[in-house]
N, C-alpha and C. Protein backbone atom coordinates (compact mmCIF):
# COMPACT_ATOMS: atom_id res chain seq x y z
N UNK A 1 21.25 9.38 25.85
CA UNK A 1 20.97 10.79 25.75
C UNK A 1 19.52 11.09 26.11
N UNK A 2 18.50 10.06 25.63
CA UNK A 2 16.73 10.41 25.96
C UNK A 2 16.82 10.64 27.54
N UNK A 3 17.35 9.26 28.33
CA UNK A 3 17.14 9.26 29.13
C UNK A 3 17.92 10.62 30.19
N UNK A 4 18.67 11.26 29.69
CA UNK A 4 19.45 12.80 30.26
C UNK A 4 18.45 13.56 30.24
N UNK A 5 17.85 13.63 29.02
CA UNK A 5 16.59 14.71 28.47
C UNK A 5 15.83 14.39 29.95
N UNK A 6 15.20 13.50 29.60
CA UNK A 6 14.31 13.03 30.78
C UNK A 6 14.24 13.19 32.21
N UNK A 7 15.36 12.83 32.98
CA UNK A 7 15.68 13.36 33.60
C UNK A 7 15.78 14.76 34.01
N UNK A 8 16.50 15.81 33.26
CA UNK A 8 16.46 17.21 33.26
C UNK A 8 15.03 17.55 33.21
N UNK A 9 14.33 17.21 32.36
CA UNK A 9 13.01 17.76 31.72
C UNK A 9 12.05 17.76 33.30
N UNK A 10 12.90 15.98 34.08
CA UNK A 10 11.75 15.79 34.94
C UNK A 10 12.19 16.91 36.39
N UNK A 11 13.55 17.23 36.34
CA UNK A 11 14.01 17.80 37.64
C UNK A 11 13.28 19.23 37.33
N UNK A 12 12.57 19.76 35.92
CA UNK A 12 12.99 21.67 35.81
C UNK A 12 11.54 21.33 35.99
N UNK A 13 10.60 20.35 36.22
CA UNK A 13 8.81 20.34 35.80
C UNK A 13 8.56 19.51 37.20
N UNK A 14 9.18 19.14 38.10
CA UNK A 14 8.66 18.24 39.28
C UNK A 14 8.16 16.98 38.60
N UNK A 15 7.89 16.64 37.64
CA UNK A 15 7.45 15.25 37.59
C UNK A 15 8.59 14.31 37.41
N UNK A 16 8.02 13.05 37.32
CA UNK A 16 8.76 11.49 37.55
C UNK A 16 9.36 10.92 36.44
N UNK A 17 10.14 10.59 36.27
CA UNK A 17 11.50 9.72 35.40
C UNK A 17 10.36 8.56 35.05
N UNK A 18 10.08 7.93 34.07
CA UNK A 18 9.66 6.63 34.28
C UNK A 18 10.65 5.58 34.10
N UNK A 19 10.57 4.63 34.88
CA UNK A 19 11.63 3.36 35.46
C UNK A 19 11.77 2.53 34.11
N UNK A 20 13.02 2.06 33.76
CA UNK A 20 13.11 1.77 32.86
C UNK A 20 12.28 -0.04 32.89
N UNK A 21 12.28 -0.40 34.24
CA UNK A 21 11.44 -1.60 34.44
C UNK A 21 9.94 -1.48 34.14
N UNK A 22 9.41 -0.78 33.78
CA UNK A 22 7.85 0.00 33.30
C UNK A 22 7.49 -0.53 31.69
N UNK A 23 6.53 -1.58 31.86
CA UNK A 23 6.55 -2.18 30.64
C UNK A 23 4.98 -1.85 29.81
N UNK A 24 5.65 -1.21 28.60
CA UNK A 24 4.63 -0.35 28.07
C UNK A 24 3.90 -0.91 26.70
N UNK A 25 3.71 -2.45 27.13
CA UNK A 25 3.30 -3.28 25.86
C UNK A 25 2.16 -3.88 26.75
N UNK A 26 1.41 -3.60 27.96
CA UNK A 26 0.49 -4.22 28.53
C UNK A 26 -0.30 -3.08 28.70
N UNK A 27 -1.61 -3.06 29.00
CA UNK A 27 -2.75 -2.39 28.89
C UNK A 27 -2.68 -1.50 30.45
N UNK A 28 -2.81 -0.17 30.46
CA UNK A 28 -2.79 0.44 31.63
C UNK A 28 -3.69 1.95 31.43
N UNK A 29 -3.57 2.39 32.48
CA UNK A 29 -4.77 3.48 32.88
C UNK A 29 -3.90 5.41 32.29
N UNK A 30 -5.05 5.63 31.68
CA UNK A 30 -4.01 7.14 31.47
C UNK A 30 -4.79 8.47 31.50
N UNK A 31 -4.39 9.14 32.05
CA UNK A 31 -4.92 10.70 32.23
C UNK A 31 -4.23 11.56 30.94
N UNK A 32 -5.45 12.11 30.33
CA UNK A 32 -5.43 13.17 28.91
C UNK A 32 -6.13 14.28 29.69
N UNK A 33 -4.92 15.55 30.06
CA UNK A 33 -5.64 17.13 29.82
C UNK A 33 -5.58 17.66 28.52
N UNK A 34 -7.07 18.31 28.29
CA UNK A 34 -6.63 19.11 27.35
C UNK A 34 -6.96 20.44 27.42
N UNK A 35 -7.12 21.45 26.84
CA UNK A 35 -7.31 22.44 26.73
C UNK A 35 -8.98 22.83 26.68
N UNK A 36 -8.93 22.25 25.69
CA UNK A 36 -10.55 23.01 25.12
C UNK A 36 -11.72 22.25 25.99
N UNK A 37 -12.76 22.49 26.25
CA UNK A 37 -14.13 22.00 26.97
C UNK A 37 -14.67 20.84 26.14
N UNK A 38 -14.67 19.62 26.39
CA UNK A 38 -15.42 18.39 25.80
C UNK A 38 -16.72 18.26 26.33
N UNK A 39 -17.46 18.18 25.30
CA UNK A 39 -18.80 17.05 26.64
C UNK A 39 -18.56 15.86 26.47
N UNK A 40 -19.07 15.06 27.51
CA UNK A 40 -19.29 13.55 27.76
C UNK A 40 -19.70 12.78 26.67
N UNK A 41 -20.37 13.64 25.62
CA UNK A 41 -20.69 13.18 24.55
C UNK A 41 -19.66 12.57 23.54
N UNK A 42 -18.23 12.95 23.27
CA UNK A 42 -17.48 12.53 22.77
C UNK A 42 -16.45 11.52 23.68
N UNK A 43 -16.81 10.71 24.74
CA UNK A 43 -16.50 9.98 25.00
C UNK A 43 -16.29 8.20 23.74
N UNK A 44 -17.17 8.25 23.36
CA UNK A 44 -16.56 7.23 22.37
C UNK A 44 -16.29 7.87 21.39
N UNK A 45 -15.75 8.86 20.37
CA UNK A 45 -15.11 9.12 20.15
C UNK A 45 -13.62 9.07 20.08
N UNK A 46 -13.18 8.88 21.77
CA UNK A 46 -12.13 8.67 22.44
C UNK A 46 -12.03 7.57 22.91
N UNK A 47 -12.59 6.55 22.01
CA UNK A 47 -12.52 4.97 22.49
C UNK A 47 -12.97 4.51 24.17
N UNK A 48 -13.99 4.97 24.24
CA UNK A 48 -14.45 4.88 25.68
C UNK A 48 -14.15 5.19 26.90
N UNK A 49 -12.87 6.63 27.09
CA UNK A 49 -12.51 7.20 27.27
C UNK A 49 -13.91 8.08 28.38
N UNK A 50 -13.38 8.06 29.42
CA UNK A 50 -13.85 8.83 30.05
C UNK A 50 -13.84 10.78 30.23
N UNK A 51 -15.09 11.37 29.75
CA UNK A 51 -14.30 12.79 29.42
C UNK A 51 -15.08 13.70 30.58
N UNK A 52 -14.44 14.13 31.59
CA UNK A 52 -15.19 15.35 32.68
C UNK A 52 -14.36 16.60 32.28
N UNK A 53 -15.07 17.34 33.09
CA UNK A 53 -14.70 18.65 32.95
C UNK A 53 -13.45 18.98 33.51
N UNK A 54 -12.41 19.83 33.43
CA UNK A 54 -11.18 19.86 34.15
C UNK A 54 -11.07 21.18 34.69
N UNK A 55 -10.36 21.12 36.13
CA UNK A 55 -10.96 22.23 37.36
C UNK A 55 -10.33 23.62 36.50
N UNK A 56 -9.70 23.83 35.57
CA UNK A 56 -9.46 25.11 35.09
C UNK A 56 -9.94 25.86 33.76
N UNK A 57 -10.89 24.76 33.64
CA UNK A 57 -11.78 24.89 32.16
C UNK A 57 -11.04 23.29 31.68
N UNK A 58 -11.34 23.06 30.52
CA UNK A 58 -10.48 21.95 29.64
C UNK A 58 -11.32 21.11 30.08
N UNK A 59 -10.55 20.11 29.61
CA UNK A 59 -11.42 18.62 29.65
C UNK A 59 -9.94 17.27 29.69
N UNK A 60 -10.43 16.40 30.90
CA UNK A 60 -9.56 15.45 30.92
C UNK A 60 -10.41 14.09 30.83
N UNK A 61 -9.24 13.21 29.95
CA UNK A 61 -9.96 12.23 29.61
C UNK A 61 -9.28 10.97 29.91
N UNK A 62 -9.90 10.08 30.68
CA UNK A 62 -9.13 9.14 31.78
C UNK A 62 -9.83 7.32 31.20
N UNK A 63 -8.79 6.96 30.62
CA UNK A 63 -9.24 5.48 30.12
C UNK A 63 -7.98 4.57 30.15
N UNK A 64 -8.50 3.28 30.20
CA UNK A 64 -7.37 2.10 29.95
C UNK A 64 -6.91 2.23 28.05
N UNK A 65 -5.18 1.98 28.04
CA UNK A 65 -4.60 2.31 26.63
C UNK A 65 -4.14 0.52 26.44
N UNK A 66 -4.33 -0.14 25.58
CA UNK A 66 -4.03 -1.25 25.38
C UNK A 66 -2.52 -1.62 25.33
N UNK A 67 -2.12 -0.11 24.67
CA UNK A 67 -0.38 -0.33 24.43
C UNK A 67 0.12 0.82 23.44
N UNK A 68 1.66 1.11 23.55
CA UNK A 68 2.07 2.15 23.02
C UNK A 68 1.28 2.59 21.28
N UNK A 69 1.10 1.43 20.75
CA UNK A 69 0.43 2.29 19.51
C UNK A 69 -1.35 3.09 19.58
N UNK A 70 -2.55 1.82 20.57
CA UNK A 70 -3.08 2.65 21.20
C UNK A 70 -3.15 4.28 21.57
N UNK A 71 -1.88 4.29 22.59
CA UNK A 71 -1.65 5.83 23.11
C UNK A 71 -1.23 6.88 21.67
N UNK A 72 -0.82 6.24 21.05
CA UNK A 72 -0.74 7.23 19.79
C UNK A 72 -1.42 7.62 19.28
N UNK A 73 -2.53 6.68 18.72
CA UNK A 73 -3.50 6.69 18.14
C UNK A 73 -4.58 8.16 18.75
N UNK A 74 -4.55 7.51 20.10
CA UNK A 74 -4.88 8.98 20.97
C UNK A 74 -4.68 10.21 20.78
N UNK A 75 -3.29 9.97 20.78
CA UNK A 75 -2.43 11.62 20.36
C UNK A 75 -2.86 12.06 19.11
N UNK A 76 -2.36 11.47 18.42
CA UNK A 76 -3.46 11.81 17.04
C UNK A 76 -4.44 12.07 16.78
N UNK A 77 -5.52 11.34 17.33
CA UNK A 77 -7.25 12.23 17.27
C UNK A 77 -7.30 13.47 17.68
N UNK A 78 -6.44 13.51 18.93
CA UNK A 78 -6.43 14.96 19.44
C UNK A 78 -5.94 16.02 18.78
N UNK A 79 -4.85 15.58 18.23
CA UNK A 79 -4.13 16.73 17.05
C UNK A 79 -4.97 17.00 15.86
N UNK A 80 -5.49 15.96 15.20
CA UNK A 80 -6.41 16.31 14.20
C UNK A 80 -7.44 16.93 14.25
N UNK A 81 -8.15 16.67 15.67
CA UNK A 81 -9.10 17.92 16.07
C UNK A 81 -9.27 19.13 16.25
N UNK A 82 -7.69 19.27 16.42
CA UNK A 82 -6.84 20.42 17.06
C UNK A 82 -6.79 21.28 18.24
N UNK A 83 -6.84 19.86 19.07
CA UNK A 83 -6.80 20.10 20.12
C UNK A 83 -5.43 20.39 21.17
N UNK A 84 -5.73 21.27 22.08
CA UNK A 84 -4.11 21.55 22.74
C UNK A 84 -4.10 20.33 23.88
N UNK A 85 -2.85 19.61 23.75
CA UNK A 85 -2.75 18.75 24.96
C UNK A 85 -1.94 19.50 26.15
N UNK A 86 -2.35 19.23 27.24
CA UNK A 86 -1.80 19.70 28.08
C UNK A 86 -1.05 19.11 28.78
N UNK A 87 -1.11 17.82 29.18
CA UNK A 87 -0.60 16.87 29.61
C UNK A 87 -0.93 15.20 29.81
N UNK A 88 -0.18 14.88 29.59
CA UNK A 88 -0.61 12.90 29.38
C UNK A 88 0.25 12.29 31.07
N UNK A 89 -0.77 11.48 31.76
CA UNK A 89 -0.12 10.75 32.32
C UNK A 89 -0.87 9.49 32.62
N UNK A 90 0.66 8.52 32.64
CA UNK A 90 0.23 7.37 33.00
C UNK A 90 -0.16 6.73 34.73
N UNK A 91 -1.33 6.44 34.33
CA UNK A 91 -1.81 6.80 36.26
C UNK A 91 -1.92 5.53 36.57
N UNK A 92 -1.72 4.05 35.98
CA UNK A 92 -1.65 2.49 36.87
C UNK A 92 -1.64 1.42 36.05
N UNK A 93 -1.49 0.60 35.85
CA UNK A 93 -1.69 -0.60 35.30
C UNK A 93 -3.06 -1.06 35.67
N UNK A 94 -3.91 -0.30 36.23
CA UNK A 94 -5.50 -1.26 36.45
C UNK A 94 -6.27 0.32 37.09
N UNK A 95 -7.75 0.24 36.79
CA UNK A 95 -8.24 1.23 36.73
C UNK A 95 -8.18 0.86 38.74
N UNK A 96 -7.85 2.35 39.31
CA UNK A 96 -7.87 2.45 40.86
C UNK A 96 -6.19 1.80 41.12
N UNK A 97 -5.77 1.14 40.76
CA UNK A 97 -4.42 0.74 41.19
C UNK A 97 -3.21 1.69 40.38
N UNK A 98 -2.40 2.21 41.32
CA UNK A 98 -1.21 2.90 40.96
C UNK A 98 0.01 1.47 40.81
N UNK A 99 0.84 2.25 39.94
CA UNK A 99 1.88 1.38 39.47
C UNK A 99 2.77 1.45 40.72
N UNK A 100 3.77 0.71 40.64
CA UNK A 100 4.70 0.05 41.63
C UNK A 100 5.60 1.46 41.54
N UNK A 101 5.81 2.39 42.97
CA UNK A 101 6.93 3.32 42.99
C UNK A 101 6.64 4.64 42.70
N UNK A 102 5.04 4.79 42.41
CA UNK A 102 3.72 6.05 41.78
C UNK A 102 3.52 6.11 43.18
């Protein structure tokens, strides 16, 4: 049934299905939009997390995640801050390298 969701979710938004061969227990690269304006200053904050400005205001924050509890952990700082996420993506298995089929 997730994977129906998923699908649908990905056909009504243009984005990508992730492959069920996509193994999410190894350390890879991830893009955080958010809403509100960060400075660079709260980069560790965000576990060394890279934070620039994002072209519509907001702030995106682009770092290697060790593994699914990692990325949570993420989600969570952000919520407790109360911050709006805008979107999470996973952009490679190695900082500059896209994943296989990206």
């Amino acid at each position: 049934m997730f994977r129906s969701l998923a699908i649908a979710h990905s056909m009504a938004t243009g984005g990508t299905v992730v492959d069920k061969e996509t193994d999410f227990k190894t350390p890879a690269m991830y893009r955080i939009r958010l809403q509100e304006q960060l400075g660079s200053d709260w980069s560790e904050w965000f576990g060394g997390f890279t934070v620039t400005p994002g072209a519509n205001g907001g702030s995106i924050l682009t770092g290697m995640v060790a593994d699914q509890a990692s990325l949570h952990g993420l989600i969570r700082k952000t919520r407790d801050l109360g911050l709006t996420l805008v979107s999470l993506e996973r952009t490679g298995i190695k900082p500059g390298k896209p994943e296989k089929g990206a």
